[in-house]
N, C-alpha and C. Protein backbone atom coordinates (compact mmCIF):
# COMPACT_ATOMS: atom_id res chain seq x y z
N UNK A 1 172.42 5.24 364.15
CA UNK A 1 171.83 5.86 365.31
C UNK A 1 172.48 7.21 365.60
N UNK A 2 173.91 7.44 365.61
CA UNK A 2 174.41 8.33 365.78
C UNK A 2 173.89 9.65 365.09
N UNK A 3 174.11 9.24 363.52
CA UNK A 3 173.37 10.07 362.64
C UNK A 3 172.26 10.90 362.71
N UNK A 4 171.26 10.28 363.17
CA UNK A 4 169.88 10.62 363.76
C UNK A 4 169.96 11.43 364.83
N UNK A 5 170.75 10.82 365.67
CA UNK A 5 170.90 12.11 367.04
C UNK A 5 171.22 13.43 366.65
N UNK A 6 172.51 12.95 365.62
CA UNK A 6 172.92 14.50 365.36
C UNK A 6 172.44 14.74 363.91
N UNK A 7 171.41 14.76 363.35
CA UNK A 7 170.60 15.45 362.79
C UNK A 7 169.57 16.14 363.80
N UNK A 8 168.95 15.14 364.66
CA UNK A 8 167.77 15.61 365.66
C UNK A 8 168.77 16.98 366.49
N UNK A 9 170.04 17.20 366.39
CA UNK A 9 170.16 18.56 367.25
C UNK A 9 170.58 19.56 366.94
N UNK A 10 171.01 19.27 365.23
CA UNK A 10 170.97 20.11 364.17
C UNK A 10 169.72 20.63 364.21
N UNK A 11 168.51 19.86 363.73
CA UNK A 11 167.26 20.90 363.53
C UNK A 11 166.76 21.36 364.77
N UNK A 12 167.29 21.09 365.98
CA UNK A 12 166.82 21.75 367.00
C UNK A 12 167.47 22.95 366.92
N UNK A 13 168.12 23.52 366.25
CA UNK A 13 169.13 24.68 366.48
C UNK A 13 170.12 24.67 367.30
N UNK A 14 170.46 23.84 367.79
CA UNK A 14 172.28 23.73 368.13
C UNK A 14 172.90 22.97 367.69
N UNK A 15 174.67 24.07 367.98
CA UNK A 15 175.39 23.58 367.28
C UNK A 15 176.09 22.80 368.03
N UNK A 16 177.25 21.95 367.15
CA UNK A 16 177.95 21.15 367.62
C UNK A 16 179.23 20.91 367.25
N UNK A 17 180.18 21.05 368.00
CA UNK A 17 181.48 21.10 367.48
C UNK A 17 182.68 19.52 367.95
N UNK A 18 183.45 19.27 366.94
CA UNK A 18 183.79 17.84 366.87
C UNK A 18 184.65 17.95 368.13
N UNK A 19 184.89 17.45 369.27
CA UNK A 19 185.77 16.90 370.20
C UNK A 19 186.95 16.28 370.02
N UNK A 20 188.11 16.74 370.40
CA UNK A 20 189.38 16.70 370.49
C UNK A 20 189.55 15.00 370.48
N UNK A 21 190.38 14.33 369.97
CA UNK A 21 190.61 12.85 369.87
C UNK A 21 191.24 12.76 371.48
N UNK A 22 190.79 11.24 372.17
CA UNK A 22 191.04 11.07 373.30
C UNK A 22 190.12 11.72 374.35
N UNK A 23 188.83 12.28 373.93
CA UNK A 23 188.00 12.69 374.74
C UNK A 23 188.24 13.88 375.51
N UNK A 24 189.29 14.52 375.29
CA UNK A 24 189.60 15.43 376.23
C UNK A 24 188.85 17.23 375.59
N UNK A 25 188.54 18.19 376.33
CA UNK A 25 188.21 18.99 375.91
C UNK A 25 189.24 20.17 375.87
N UNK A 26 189.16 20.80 374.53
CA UNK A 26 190.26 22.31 374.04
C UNK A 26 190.10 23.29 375.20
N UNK A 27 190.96 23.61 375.99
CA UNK A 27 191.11 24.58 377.26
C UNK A 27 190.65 25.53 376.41
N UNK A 28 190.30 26.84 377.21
CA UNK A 28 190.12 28.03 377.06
C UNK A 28 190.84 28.97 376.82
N UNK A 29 191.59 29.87 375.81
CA UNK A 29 192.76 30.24 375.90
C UNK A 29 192.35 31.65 376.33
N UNK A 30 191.42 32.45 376.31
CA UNK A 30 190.89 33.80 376.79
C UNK A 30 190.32 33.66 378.41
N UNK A 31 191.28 34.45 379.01
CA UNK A 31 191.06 34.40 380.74
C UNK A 31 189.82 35.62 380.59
N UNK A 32 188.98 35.03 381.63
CA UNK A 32 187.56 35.93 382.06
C UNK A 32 188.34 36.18 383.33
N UNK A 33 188.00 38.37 383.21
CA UNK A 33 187.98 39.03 384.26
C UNK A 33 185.98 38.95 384.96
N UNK A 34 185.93 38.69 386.05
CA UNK A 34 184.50 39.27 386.75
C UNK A 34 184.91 39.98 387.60
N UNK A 35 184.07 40.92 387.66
CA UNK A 35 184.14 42.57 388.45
C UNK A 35 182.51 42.07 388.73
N UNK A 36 182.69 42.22 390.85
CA UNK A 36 181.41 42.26 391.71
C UNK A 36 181.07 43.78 391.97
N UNK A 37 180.26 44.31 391.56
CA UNK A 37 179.66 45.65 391.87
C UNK A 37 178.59 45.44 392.74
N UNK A 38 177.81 46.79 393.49
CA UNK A 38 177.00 47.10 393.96
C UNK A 38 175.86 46.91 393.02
N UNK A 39 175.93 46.95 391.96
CA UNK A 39 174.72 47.03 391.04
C UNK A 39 174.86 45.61 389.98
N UNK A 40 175.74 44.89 390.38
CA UNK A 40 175.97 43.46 389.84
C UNK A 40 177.15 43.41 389.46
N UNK A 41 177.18 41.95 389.24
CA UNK A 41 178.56 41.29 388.59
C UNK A 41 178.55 41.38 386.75
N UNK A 42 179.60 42.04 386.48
CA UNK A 42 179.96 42.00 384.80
C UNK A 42 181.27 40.83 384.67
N UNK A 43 181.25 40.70 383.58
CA UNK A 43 182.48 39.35 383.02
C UNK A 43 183.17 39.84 381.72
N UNK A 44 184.69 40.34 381.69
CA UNK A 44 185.03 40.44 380.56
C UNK A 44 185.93 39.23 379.59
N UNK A 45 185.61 38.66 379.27
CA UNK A 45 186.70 38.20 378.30
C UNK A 45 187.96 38.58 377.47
N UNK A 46 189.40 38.56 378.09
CA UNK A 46 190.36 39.35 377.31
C UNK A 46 191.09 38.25 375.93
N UNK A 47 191.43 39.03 375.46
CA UNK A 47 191.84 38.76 374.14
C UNK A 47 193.13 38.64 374.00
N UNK A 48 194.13 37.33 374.93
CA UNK A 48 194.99 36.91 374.89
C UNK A 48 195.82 36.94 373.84
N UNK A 49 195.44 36.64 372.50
CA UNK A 49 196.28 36.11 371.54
C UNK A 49 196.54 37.79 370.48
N UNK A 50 195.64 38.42 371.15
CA UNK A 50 196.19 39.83 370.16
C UNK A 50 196.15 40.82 371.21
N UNK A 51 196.66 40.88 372.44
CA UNK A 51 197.33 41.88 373.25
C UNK A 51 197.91 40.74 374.42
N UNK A 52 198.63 39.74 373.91
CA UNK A 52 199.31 39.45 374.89
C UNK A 52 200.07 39.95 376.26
N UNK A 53 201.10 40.88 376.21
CA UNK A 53 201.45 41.74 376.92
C UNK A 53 200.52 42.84 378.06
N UNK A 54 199.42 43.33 377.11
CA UNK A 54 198.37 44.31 377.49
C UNK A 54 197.66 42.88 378.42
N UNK A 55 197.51 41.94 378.29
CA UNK A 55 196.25 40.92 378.99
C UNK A 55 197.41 40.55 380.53
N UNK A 56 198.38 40.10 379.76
CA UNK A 56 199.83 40.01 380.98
C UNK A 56 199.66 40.67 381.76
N UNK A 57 199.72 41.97 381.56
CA UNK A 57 199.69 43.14 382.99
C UNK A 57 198.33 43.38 383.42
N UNK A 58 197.10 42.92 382.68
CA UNK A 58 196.25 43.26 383.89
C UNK A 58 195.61 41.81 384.50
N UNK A 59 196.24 40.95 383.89
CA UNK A 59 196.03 39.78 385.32
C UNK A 59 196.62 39.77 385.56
N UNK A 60 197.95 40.25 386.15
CA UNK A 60 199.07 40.36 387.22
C UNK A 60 198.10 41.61 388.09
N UNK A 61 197.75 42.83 387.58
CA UNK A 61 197.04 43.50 388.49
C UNK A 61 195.93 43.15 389.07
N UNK A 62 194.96 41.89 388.37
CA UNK A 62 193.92 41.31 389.12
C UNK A 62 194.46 40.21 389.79
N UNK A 63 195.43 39.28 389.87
CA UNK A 63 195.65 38.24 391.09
C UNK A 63 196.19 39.31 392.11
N UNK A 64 196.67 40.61 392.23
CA UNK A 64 197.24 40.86 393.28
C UNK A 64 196.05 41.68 393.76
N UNK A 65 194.78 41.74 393.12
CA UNK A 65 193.43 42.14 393.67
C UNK A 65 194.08 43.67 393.85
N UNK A 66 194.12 44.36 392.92
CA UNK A 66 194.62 45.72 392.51
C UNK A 66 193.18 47.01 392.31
N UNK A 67 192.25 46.13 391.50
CA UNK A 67 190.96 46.19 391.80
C UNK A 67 190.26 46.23 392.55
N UNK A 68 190.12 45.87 393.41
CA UNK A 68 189.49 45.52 394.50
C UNK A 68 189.67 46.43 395.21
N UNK A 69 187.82 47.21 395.41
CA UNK A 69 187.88 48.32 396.62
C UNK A 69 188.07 50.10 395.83
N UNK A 70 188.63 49.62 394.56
CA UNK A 70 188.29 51.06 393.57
C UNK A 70 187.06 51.46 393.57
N UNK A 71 186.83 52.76 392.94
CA UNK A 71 185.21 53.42 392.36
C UNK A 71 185.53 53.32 391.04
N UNK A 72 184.34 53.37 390.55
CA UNK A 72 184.65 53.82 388.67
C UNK A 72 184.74 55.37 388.88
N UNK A 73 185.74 55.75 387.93
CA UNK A 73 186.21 57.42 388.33
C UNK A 73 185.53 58.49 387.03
N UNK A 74 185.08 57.25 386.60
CA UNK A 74 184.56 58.30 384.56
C UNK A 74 183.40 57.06 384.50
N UNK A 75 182.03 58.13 384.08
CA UNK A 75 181.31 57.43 383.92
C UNK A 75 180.42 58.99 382.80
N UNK A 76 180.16 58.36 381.26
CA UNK A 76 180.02 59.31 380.07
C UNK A 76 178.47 58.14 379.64
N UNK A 77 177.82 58.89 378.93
CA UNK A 77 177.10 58.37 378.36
C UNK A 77 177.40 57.14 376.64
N UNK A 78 178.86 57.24 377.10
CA UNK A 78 179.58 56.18 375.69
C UNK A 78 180.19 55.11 376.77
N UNK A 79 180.96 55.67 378.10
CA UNK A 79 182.25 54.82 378.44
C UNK A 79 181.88 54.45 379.94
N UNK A 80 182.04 53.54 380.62
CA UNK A 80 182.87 53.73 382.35
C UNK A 80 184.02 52.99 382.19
N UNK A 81 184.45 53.97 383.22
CA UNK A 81 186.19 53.88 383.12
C UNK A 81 186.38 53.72 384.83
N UNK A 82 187.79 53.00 384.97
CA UNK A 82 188.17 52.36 386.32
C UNK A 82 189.90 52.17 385.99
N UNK A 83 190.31 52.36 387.23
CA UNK A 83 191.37 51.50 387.22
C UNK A 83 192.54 52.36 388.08
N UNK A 84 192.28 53.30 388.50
CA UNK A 84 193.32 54.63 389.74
C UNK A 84 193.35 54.10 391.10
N UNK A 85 194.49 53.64 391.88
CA UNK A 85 194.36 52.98 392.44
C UNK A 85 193.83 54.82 393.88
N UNK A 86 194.10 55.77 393.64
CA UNK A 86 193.67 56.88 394.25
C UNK A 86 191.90 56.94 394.88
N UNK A 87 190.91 56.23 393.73
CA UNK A 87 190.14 56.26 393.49
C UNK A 87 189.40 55.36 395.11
N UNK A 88 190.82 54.64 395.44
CA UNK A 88 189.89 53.82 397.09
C UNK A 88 189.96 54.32 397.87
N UNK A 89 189.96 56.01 397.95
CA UNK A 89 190.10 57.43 398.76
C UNK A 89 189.07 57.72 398.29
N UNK A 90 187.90 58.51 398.96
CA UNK A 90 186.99 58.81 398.84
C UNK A 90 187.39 60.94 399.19
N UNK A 91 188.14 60.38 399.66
CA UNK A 91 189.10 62.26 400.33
C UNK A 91 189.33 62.77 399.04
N UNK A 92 190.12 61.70 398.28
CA UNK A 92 191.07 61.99 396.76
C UNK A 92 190.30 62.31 395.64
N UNK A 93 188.82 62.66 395.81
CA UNK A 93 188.11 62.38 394.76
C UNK A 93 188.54 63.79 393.94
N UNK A 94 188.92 64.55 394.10
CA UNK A 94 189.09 65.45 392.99
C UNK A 94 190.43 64.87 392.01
N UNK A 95 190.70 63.70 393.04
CA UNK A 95 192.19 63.12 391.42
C UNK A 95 192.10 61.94 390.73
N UNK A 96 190.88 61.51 390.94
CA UNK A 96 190.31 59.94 390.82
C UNK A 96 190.64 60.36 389.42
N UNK A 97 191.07 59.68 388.42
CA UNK A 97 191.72 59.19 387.18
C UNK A 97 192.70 59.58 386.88
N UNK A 98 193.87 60.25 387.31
CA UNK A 98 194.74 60.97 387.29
C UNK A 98 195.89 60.00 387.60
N UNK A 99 195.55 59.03 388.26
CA UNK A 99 196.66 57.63 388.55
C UNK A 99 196.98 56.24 387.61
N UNK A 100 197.40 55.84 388.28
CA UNK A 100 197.65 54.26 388.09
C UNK A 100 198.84 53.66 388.82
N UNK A 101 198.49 52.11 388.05
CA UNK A 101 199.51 51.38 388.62
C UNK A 101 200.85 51.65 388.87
N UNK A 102 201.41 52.47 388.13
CA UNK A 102 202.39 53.55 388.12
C UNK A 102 203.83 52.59 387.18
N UNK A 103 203.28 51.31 386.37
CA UNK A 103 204.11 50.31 385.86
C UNK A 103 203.70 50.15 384.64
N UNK A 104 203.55 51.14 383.53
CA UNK A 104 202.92 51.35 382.02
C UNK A 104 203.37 50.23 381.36
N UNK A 105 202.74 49.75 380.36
CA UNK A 105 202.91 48.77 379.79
C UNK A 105 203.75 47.92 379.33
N UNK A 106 204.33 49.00 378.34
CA UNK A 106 205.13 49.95 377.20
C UNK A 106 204.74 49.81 375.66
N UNK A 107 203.96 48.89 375.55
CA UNK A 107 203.46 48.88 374.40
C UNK A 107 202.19 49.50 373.82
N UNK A 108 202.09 49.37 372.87
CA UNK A 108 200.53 49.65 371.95
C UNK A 108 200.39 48.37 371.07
N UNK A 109 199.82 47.83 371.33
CA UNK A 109 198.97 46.11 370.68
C UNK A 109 197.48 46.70 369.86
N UNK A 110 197.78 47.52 368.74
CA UNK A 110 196.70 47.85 367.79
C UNK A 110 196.24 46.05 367.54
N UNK A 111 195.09 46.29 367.30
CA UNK A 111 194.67 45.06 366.71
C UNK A 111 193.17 46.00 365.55
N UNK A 112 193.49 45.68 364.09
CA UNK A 112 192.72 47.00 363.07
C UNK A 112 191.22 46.10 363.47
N UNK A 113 190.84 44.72 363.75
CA UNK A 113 189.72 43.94 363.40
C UNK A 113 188.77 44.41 365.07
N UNK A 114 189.24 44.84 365.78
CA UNK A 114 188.66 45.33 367.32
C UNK A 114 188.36 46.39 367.04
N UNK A 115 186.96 47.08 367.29
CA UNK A 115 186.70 48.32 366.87
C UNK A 115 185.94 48.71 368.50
N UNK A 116 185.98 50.21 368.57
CA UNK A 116 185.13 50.62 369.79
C UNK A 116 183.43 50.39 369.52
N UNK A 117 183.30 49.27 369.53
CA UNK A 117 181.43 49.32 369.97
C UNK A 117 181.24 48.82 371.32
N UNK A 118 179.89 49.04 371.25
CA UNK A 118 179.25 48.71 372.75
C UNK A 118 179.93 47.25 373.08
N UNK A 119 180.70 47.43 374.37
CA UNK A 119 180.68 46.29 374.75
C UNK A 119 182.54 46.13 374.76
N UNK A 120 182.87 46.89 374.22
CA UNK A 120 184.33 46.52 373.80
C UNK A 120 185.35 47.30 374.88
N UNK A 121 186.50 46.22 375.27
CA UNK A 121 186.84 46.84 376.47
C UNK A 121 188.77 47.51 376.08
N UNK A 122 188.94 48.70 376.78
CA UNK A 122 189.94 49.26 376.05
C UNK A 122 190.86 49.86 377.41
N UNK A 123 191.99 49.91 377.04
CA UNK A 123 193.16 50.63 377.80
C UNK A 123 193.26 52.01 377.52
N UNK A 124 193.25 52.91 378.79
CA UNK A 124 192.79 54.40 378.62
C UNK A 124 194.57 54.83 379.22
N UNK A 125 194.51 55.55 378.16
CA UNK A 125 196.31 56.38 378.02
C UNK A 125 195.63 57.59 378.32
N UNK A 126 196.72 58.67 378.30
CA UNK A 126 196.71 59.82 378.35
C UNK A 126 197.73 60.40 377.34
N UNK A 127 197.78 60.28 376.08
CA UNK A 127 198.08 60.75 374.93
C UNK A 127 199.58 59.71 374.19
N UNK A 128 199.98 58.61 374.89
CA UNK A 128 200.71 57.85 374.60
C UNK A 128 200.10 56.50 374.75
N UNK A 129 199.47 55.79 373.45
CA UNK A 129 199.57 54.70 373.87
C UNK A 129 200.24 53.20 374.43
N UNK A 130 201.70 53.68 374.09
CA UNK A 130 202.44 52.99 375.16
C UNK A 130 202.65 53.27 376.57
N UNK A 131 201.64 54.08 377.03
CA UNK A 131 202.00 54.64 378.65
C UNK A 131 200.65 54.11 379.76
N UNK A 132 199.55 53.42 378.45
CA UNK A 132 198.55 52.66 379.14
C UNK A 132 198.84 51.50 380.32
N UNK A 133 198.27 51.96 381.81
CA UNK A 133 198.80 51.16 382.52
C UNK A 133 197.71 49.84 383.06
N UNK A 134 196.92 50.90 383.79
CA UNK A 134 196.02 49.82 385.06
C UNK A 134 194.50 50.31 384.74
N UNK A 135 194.22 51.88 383.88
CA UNK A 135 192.94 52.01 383.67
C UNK A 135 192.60 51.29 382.62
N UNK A 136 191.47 50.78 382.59
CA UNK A 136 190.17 50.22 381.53
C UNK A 136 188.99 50.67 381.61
N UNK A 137 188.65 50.61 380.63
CA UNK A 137 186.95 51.45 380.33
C UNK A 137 186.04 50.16 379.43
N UNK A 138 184.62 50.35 379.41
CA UNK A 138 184.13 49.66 378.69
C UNK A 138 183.32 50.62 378.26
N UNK A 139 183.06 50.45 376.58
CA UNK A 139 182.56 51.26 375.99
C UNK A 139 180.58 51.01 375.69
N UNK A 140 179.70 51.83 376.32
CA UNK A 140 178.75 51.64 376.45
C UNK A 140 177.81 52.12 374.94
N UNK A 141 178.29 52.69 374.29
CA UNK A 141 178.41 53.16 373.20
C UNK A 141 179.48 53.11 371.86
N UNK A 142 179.04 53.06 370.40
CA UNK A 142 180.09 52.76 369.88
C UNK A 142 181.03 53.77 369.30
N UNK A 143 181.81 54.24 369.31
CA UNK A 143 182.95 55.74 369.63
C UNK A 143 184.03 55.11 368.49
N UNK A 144 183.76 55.78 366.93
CA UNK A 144 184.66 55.22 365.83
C UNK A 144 185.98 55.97 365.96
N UNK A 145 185.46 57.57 366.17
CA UNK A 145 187.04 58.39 366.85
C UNK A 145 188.14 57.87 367.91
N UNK A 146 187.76 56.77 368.34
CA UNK A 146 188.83 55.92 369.14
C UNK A 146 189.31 55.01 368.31
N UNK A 147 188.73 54.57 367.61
CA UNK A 147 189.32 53.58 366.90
C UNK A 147 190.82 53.74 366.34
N UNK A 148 191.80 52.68 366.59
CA UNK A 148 193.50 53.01 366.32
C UNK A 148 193.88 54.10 367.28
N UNK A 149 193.50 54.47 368.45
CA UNK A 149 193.90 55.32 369.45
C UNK A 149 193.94 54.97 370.65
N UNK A 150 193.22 53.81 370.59
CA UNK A 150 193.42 52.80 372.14
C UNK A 150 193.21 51.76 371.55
N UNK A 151 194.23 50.62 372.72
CA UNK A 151 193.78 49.25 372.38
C UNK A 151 192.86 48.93 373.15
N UNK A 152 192.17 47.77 372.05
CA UNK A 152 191.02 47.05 372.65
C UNK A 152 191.26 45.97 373.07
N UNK A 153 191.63 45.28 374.37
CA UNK A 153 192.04 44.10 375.18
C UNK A 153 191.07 43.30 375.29
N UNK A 154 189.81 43.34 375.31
CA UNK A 154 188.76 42.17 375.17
C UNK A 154 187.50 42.75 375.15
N UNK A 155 186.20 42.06 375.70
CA UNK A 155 184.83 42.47 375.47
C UNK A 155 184.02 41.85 376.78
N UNK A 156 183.00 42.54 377.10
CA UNK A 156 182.20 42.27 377.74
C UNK A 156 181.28 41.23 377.73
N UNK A 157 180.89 40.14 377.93
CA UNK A 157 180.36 38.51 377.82
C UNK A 157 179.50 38.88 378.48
N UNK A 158 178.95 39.02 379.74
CA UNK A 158 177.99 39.16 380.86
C UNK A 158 177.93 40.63 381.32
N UNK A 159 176.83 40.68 381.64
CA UNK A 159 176.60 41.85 382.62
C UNK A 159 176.15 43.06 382.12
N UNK A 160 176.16 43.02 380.70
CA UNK A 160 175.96 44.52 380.05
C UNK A 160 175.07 45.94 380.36
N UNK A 161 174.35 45.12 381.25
CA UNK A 161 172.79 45.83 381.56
C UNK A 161 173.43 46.56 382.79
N UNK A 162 174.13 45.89 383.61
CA UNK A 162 175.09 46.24 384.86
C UNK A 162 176.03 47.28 384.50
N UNK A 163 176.58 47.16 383.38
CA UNK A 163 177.58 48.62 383.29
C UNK A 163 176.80 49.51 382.56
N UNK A 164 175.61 49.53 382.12
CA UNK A 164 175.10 50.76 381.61
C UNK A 164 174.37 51.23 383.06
N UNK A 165 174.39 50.63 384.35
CA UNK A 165 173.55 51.23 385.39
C UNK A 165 174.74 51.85 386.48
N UNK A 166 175.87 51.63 385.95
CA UNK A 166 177.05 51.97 386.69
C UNK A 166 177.25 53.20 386.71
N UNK A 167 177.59 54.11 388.08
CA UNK A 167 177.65 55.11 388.42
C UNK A 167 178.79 55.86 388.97
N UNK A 168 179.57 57.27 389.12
CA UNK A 168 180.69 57.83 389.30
C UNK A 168 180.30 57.27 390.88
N UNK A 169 181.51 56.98 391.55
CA UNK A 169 182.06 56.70 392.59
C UNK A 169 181.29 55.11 393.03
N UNK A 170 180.45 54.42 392.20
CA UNK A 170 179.85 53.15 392.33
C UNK A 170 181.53 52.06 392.65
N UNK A 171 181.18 51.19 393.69
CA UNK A 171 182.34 50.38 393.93
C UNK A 171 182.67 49.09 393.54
N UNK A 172 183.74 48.42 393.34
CA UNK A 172 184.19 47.58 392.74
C UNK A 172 184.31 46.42 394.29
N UNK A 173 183.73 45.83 394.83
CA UNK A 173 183.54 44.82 395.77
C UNK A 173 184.53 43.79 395.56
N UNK A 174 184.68 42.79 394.66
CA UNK A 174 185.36 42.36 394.48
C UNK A 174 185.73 42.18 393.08
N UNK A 175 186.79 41.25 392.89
CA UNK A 175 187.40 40.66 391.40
C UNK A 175 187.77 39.03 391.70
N UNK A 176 187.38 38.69 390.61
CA UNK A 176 188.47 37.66 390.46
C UNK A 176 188.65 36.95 388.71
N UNK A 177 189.66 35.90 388.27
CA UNK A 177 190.08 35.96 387.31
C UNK A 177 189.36 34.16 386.84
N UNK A 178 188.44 34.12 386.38
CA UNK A 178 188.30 32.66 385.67
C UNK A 178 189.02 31.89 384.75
């Protein structure tokens, strides 16, 4: 009988993966960022196991809701970019990306198999990639001249349609970390 079931959901087109002995299910080891916008909610998935450190510091900056209440300060027909904490001044707008957390990483976590395409989410330096702090961008376009010049910390899961409608000074409502 068993057999039959799982043939019948094989040819239905899904898949099925074997369950951990003792019934219990494999945790999740990639923490989802969601960012609430004015123009919707996006979901990134970071990439724990190849920027450990880089994923470390920005969920320490999202439980202390560091996010929360920014604008996106760069918005290109490839990228939007966020993360100046200046940017929740609307006065400050001539320095909106010019900041951060002011607590740089110190590392660079190349990973060669993460490339900049649509969708791929990256730590924005200013000519040191160990000096990447609190900004992130998601790349709306795929940009190979970045590639090995920023790390790529995770990818966009949800929302995609939402950050291509995202706009300079559009606001970041809330965060939180799944």
């Amino acid at each position: 009988m068993k057999r039959v079931i799982l043939a019948l959901i094989l040819l239905s087109g899904f898949s099925v993966a074997a369950a951990p002995q003792g019934g219990q299910t494999k945790p999740a080891t990639n923490p989802v960022l969601v960012f609430e916008t004015a123009k919707g909610p996006f979901e990134i998935e970071l990439f724990a196991t190849e920027a450990p450190k880089s994923v470390e510091h920005i969920l320490a900056l999202m439980k202390k809701g560091f996010y929360r209440g920014q604008h996106f300060h760069r918005v290109t027909d490839g990228l939007v970019q966020w993360g100046d904490l200046k940017s929740r001044d609307m006065s400050r707008r001539d320095d909106w990306g010019k900041g951060s957390n002011g607590s740089p990483i110190g590392v660079f976590e190349l990973s060669k198999k993460r490339l900049h395409i649509r969708g791929a989410v990256g730590l924005a330096h200013s000519g040191n990639p160990a000096g990447a702090d609190s900004q992130l961008y998601i790349m709306k376009a795929a940009s190979p001249g970045l590639d090995g010049k920023h790390a790529i910390i995770g990818r966009v899961t949800v929302g995609m349609a939402v950050v291509d409608k995202i706009a300079v000074e559009d606001l970041i409502k809330n965060t939180t970390v799944k």
